[in-house]
Protein backbone atom coordinates (compact mmCIF):
# COMPACT_ATOMS: atom_id res chain seq x y z
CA UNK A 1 -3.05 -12.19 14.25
CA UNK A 2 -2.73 -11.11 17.89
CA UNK A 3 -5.59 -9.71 19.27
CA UNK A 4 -3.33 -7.73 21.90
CA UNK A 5 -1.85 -6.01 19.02
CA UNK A 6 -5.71 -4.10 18.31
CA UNK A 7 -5.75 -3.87 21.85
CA UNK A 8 -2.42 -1.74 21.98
CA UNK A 9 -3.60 0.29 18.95
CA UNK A 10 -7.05 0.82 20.55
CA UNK A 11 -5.22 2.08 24.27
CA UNK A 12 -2.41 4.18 22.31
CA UNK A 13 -3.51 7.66 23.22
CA UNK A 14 -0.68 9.17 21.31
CA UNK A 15 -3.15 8.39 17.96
CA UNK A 16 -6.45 10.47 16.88
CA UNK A 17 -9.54 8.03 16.54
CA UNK A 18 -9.27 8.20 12.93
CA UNK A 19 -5.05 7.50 12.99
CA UNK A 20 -6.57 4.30 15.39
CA UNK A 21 -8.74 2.81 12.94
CA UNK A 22 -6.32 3.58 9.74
CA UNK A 23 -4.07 1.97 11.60
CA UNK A 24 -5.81 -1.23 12.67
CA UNK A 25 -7.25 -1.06 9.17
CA UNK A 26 -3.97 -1.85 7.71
CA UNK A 27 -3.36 -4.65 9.86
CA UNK A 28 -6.15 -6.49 8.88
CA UNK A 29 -5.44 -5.87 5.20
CA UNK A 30 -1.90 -7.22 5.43
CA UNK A 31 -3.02 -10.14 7.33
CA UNK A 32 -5.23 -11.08 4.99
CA UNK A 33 -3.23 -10.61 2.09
CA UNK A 34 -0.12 -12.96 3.40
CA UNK A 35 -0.26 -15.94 1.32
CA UNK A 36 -1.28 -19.30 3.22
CA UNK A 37 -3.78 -20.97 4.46
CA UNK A 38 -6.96 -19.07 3.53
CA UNK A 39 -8.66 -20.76 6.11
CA UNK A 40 -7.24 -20.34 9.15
CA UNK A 41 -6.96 -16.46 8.07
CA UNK A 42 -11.25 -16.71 8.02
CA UNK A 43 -11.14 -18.67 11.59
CA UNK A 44 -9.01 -15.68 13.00
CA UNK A 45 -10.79 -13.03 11.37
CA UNK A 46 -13.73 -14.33 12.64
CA UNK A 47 -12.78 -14.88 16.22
CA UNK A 48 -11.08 -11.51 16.53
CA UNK A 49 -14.76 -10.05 15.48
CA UNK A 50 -15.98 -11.63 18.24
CA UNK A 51 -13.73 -10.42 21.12
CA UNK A 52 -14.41 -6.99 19.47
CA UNK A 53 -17.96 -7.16 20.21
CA UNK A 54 -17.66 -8.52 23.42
CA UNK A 55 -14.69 -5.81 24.02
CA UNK A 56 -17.52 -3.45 22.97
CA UNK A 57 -20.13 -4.16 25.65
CA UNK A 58 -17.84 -2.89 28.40
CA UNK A 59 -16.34 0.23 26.23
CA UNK A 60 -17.21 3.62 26.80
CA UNK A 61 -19.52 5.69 23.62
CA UNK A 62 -16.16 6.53 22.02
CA UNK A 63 -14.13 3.01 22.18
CA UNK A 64 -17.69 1.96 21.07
CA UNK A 65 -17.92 3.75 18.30
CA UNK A 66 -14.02 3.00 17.23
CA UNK A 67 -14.44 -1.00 17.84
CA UNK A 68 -17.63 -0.80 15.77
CA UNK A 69 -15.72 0.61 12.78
CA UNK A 70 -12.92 -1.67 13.03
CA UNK A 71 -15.64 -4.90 13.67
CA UNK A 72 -17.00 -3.22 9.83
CA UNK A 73 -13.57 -3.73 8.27
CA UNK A 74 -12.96 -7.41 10.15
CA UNK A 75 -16.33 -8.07 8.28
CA UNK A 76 -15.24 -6.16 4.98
CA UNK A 77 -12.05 -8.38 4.91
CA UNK A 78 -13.97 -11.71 6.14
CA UNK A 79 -16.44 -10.80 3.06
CA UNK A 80 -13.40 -10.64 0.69
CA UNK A 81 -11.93 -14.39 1.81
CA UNK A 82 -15.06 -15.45 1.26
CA UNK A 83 -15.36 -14.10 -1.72
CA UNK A 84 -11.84 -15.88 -2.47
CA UNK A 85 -13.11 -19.62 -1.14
CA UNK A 86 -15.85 -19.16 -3.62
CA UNK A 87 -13.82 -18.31 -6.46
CA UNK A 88 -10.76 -20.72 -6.06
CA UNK A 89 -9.79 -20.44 -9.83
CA UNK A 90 -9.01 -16.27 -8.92
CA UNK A 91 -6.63 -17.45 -6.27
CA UNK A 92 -4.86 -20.08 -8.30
CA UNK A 93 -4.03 -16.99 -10.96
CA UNK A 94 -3.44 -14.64 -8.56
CA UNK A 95 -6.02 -12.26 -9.86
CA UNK A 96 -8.29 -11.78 -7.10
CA UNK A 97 -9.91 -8.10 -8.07
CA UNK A 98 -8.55 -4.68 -5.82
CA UNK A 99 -11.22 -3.31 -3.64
CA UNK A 100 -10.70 0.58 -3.72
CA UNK A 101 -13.01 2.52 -1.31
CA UNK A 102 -14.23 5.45 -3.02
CA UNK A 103 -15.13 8.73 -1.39
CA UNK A 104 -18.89 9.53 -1.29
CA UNK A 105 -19.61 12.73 -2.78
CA UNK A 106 -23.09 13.25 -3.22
CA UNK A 107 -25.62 14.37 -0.22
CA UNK A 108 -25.51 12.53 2.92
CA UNK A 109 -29.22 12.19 3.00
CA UNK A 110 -29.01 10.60 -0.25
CA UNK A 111 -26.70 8.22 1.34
CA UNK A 112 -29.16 7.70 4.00
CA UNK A 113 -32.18 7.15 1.32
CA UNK A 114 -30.22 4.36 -0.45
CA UNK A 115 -29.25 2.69 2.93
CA UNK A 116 -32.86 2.18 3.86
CA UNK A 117 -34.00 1.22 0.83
CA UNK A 118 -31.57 -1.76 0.56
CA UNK A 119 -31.79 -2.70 4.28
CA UNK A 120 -35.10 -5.20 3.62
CA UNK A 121 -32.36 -6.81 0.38
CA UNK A 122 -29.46 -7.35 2.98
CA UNK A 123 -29.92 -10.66 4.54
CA UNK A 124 -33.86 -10.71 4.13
CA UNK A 125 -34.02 -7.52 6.09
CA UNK A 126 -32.06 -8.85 9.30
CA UNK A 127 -29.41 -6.24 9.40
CA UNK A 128 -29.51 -2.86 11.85
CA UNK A 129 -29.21 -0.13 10.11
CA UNK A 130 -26.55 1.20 12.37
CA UNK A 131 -24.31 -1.85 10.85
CA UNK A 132 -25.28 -0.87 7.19
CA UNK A 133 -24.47 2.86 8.24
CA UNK A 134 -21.22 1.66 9.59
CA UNK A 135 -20.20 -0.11 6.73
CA UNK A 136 -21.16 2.64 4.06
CA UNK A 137 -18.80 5.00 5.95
CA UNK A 138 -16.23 2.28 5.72
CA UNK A 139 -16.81 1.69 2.02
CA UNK A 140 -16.92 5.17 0.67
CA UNK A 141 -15.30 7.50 3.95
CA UNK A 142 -17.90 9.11 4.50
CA UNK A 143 -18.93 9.94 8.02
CA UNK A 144 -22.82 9.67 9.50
CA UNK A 145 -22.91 10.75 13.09
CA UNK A 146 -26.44 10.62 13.68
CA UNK A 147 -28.63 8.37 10.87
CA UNK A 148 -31.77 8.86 12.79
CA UNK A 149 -31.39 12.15 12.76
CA UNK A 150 -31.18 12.72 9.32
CA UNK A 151 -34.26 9.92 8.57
CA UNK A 152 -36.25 11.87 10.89
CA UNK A 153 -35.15 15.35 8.56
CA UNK A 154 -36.58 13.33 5.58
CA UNK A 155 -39.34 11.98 7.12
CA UNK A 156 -39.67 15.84 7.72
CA UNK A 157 -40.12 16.65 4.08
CA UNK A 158 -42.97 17.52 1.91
CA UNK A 159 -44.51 14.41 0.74
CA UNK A 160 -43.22 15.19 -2.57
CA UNK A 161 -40.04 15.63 -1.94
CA UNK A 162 -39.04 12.60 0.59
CA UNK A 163 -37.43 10.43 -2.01
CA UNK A 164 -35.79 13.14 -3.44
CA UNK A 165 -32.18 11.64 -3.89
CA UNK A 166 -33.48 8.35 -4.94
CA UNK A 167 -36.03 10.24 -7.75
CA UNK A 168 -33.18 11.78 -9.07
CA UNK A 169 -31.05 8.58 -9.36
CA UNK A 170 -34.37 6.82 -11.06
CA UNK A 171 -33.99 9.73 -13.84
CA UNK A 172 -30.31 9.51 -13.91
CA UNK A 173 -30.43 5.60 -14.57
CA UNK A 174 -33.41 6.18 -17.43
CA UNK A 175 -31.83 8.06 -18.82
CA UNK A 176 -28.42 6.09 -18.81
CA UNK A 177 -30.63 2.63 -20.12
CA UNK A 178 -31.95 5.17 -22.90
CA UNK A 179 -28.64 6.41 -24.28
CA UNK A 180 -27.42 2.41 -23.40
CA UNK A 181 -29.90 1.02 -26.19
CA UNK A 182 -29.86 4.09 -28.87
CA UNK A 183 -26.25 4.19 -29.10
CA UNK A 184 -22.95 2.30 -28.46
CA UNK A 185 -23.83 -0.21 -25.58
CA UNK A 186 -20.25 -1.52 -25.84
CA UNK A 187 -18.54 1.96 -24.89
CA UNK A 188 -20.41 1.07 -21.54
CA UNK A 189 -18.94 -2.29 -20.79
CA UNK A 190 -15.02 -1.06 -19.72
């Protein structure tokens, strides 16, 4: 991997922001994908995260916000090889599992709600929220321009109403563990 290549991408102004990151995006997946040495794949990955951030210190609010995306998928992809080293007898069958991003479509202050309340269970609480934001809208294309903001509108709330999304989702999963252990359990387990 050539890390003038995500420099071109990042400098092409002929390509939207999003076009930019798709494109870089794809990169990285094929890289990682080429069989080889796993290895020196992780070593690459890794150093190319850290020009990024360094790139990022000097970058204006929009490069910023672009290189910060693209560090979320070097990390997405550097979580995946891990995930391969650790699970050696998935790579020997060739079966390591497709990771599909899904599209969020419930509220984005729900989104918000869950983020916070797993922050203090992602590395013992050592993780900015901006980078959990960052790599929610990565994950499930979603896009959260302002996540203080939107904690300060729920902070805003009536007091019984500031959990609102996660209530809801309590209920939902309840219910889901009721019907679970009443029924079929096994219709559950495709």
């Amino acid at each position: 991997m050539n890390f003038n290549v995500i420099i071109q991408v990042l400098n092409d102004t002929s390509l939207s922001d999003k076009d930019k990151i798709e494109k870089i995006c794809n990169i990285l997946q094929v890289y990682s994908a080429q069989p080889g040495n796993i290895l020196n794949c992780y070593r690459v990955l890794s150093t190319l995260k850290l020009e990024l951030l360094v790139l990022s210190k000097d970058a204006d609010n929009s490069s910023r916000m672009i290189i910060r995306r693209i560090i979320t998928a070097v990390s997405t992809e550097l979580d995946i090889i891990k995930y391969q080293i650790g699970h050696p007898e998935l790579m020997q069958k060739n079966e390591m599992p497709q990771f599909k991003r899904k599209h969020w479509t419930a509220s984005i202050p729900g989104l918000v709600e869950i983020i916070y309340l797993i922050k203090n269970s992602v590395d013992n609480g050592n993780v900015e929220i901006k980078e959990l934001a960052d790599w929610f809208e990565y994950i499930f294309q979603v896009k959260l321009d302002n996540i203080y903001k939107i904690i300060e509108q729920i902070a805003n709330r009536k007091k019984d109403s500031k959990t609102k999304f996660l209530d809801e989702q309590k209920l939902n999963f309840v219910k889901f563990l009721e019907d679970f252990s009443t029924r079929n359990p096994a219709r559950y387990r495709k």
